[in-house]
C-alpha atoms as a PDB file:
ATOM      1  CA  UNK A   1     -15.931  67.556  29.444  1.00  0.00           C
ATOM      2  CA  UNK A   2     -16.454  64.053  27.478  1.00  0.00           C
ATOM      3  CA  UNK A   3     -12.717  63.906  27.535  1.00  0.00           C
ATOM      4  CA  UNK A   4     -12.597  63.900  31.550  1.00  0.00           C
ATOM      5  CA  UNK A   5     -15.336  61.081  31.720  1.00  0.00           C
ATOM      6  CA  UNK A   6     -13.986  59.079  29.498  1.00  0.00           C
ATOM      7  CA  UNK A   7     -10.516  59.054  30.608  1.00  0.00           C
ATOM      8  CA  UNK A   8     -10.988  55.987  33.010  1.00  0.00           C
ATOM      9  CA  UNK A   9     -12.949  53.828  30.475  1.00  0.00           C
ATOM     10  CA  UNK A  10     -10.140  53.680  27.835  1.00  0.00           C
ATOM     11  CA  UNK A  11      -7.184  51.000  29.783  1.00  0.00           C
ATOM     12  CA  UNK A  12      -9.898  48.269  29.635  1.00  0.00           C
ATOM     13  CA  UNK A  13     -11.003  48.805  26.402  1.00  0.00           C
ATOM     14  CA  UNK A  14      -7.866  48.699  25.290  1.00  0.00           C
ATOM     15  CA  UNK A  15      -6.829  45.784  27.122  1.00  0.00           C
ATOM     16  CA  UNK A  16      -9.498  44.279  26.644  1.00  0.00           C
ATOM     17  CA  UNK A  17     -10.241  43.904  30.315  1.00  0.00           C
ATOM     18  CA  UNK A  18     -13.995  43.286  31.279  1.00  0.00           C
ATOM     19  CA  UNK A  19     -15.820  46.486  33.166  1.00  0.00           C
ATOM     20  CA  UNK A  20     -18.936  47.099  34.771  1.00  0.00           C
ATOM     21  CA  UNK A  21     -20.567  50.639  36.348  1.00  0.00           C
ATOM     22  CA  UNK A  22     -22.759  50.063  38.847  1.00  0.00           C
ATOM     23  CA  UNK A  23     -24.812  52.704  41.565  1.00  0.00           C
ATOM     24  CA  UNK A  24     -23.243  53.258  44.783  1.00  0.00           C
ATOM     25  CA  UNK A  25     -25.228  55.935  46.479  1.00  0.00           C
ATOM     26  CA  UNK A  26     -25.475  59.485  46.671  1.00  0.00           C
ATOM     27  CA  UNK A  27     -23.094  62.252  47.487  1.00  0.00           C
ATOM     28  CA  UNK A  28     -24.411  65.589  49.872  1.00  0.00           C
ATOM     29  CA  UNK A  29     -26.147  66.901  46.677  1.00  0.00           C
ATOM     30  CA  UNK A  30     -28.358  63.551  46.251  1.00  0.00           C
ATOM     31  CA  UNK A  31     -26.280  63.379  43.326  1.00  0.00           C
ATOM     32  CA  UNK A  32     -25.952  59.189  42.110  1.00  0.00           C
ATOM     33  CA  UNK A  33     -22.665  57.781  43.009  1.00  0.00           C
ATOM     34  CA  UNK A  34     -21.099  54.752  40.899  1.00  0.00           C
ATOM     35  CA  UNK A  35     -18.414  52.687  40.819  1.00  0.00           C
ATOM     36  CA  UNK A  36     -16.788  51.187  38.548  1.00  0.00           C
ATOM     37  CA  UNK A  37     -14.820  47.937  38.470  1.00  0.00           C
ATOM     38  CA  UNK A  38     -12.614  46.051  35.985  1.00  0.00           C
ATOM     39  CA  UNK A  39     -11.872  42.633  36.207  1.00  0.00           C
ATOM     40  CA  UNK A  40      -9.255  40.522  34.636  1.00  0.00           C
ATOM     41  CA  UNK A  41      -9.731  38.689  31.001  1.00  0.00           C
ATOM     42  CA  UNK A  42     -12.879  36.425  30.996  1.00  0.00           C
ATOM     43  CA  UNK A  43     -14.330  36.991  33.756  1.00  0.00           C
ATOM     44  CA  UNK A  44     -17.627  38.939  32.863  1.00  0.00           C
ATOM     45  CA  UNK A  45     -19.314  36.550  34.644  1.00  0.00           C
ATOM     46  CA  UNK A  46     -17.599  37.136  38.146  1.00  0.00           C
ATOM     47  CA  UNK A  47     -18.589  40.440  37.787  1.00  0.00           C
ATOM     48  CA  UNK A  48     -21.697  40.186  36.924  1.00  0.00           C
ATOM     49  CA  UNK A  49     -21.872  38.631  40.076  1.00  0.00           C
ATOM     50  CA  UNK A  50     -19.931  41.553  42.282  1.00  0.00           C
ATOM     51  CA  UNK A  51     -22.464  43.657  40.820  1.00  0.00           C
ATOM     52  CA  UNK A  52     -25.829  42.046  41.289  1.00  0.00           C
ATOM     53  CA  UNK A  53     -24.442  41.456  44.960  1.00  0.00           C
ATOM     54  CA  UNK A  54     -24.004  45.099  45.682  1.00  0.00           C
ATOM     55  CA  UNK A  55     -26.941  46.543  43.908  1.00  0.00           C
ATOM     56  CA  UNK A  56     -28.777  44.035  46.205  1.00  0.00           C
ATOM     57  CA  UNK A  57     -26.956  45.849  49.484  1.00  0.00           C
ATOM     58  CA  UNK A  58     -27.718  49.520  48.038  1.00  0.00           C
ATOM     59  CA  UNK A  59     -30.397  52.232  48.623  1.00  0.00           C
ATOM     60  CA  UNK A  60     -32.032  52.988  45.683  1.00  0.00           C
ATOM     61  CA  UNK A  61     -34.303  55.873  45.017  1.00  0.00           C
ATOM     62  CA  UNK A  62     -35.569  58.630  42.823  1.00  0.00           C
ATOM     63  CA  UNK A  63     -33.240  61.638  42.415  1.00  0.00           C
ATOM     64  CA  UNK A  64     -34.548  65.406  44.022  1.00  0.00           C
ATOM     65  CA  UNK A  65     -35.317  66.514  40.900  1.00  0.00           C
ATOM     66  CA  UNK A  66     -37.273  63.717  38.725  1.00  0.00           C
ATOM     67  CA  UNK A  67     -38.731  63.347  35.790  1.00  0.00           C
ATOM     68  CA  UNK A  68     -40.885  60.640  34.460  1.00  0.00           C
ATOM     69  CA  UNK A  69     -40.740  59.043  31.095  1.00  0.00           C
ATOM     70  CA  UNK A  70     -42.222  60.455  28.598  1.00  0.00           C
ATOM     71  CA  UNK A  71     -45.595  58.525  27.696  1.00  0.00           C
ATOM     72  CA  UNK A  72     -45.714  58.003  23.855  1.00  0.00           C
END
């Protein structure tokens, strides 16, 4: 199961080609939804801006089924 997760993470990290994961919604299940997005060679900063943009544009809100931190 790691294996089919991973398997979209590895051609940037071995390109070397910046990445960022960021919440796009929720499926039918009110499951969380991301993207992800790879941008060319030293650019981290562009996307840092693509992503702060969208988050800004999403919904955001607690799952069905939530559980709160655990108070130490």
């Amino acid at each position: 199961m790691l294996s089919d997760l991973m398997r979209f993470v590895t051609p940037a990290n071995l390109t070397g080609h910046p990445a960022i994961s960021i919440p796009v919604g929720y499926d039918r299940k009110e499951m969380p939804v991301g993207l992800q997005i790879i941008g060319r060679p030293w650019e981290e900063a562009l996307l840092l801006r693509i992503a702060v943009n969208m988050e800004g544009k999403m919904e955001l809100r607690k799952p069905v089924v939530f559980k709160p931190p655990v108070k130490q």
